[in-house]
Protein backbone atom coordinates (compact mmCIF):
# COMPACT_ATOMS: atom_id res chain seq x y z
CA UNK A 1 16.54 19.03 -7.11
CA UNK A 2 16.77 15.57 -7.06
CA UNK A 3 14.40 12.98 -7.33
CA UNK A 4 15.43 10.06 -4.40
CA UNK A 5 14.04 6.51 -3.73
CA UNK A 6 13.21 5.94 -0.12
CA UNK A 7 12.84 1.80 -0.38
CA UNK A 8 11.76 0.19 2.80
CA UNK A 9 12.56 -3.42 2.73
CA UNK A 10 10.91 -6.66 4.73
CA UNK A 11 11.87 -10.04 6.03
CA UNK A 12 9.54 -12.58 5.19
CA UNK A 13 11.01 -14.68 7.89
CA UNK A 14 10.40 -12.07 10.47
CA UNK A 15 7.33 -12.61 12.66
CA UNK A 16 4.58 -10.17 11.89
CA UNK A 17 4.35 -6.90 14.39
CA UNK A 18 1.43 -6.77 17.08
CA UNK A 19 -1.48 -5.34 15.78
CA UNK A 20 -0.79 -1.82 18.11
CA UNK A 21 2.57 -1.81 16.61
CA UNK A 22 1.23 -2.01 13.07
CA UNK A 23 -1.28 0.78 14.27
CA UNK A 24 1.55 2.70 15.79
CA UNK A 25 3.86 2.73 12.89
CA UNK A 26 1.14 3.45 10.21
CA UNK A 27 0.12 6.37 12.07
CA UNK A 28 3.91 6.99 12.19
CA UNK A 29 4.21 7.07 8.32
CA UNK A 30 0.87 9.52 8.11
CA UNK A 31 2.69 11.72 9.99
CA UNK A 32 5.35 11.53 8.22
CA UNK A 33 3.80 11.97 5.02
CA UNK A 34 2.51 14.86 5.81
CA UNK A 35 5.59 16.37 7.16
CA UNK A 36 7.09 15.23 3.30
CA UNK A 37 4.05 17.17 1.50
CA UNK A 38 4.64 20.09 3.72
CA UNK A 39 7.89 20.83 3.11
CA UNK A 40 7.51 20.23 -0.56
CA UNK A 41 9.78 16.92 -0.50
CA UNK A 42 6.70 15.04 -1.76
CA UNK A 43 6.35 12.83 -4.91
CA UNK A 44 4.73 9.56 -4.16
CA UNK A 45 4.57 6.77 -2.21
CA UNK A 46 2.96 3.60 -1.40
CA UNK A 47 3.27 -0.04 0.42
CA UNK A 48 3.15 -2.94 -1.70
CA UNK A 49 1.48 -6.29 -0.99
CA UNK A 50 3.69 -9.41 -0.34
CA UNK A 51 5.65 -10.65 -3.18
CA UNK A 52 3.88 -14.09 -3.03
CA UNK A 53 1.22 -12.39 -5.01
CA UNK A 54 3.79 -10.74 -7.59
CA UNK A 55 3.48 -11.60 -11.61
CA UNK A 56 6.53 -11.41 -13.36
CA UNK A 57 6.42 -10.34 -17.34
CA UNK A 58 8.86 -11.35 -19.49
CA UNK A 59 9.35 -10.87 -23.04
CA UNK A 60 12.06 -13.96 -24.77
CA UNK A 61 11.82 -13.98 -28.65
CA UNK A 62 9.25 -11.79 -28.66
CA UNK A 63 6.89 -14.22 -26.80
CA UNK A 64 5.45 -12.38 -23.68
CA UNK A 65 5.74 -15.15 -20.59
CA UNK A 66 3.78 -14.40 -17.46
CA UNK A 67 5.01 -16.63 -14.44
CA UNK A 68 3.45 -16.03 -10.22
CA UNK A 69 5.76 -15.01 -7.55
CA UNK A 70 8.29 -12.44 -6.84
CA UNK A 71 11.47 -11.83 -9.92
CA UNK A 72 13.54 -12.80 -7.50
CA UNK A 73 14.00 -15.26 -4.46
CA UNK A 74 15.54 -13.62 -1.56
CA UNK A 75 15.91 -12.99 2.05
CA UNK A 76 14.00 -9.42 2.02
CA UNK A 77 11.54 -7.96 -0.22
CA UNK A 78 10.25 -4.41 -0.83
CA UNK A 79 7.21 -3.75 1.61
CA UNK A 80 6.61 0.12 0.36
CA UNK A 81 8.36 3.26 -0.73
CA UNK A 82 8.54 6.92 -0.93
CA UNK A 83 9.63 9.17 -3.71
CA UNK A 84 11.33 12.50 -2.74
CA UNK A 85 12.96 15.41 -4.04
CA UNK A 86 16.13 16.24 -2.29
CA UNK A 87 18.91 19.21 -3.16
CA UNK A 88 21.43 16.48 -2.29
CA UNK A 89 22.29 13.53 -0.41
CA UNK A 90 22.48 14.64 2.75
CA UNK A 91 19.18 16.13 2.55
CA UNK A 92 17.43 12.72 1.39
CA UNK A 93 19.55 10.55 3.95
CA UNK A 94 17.63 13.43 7.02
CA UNK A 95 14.35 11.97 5.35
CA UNK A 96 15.18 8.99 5.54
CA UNK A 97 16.09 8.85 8.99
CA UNK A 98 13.02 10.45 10.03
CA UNK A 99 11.06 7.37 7.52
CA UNK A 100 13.13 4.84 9.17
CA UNK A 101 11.64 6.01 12.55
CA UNK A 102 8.03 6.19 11.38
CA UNK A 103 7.92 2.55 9.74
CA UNK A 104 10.29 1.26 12.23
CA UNK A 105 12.81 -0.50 9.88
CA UNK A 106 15.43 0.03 7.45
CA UNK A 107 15.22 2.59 4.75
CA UNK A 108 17.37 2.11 1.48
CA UNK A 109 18.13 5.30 -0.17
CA UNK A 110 18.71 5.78 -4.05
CA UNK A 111 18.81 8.85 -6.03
CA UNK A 112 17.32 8.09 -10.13
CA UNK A 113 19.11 8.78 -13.03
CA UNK A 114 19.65 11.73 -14.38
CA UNK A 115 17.43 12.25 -17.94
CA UNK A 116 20.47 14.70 -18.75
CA UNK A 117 23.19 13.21 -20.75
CA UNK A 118 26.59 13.16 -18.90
CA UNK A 119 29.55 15.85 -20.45
């Protein structure tokens, strides 16, 4: 099976959801969860806090540099994930439809490298 990246991503310039909604959807992604551990899909998952609070590290010369804010500067930014296993891509792209619906917004899908060398 393979191991899939379920990225749900943010607009900062979006105006936050009404409280209910935010209770709504969060109850949403429990459900959903659950649903993922249940069938075994399951790896991890988690929501992030807003990128305004990020710390980027970055090794130049071999001199460690620690800078605030997000890497990057961009329209959207990664609000939370899951991590799946799926036997394909079809399988992964059900899940995240049925993600997309719980956290009511879009849901980028990814599968990770393989650790097996190519032939």
């Amino acid at each position: 099976m393979t191991q899939y990246l379920l990225s749900v991503h943010h607009s900062p310039d979006a105006p936050p959801p009404p409280p209910e909604q935010m209770q709504k959807a969060f109850r949403q992604v429990d459900e959903f969860n659950e649903e993922l551990k249940s069938a075994g899909a399951w790896v991890f998952a988690g929501g992030l806090h807003p990128p305004s609070i990020a710390t980027v590290v970055r090794v130049d010369d071999g001199e460690t540099i620690v800078t605030d804010g997000p890497f990057a500067e961009t329209k959207e930014h990664l609000g939370g994930f899951w991590v799946i296993t799926a036997p394909d891509l079809d399988a992964a792209l059900a899940w995240a439809a049925k993600g997309s619906a719980a956290c009511m917004g879009p849901v980028e899908v990814r599968p990770f490298q393989d650790d097996a060398p190519e032939s």
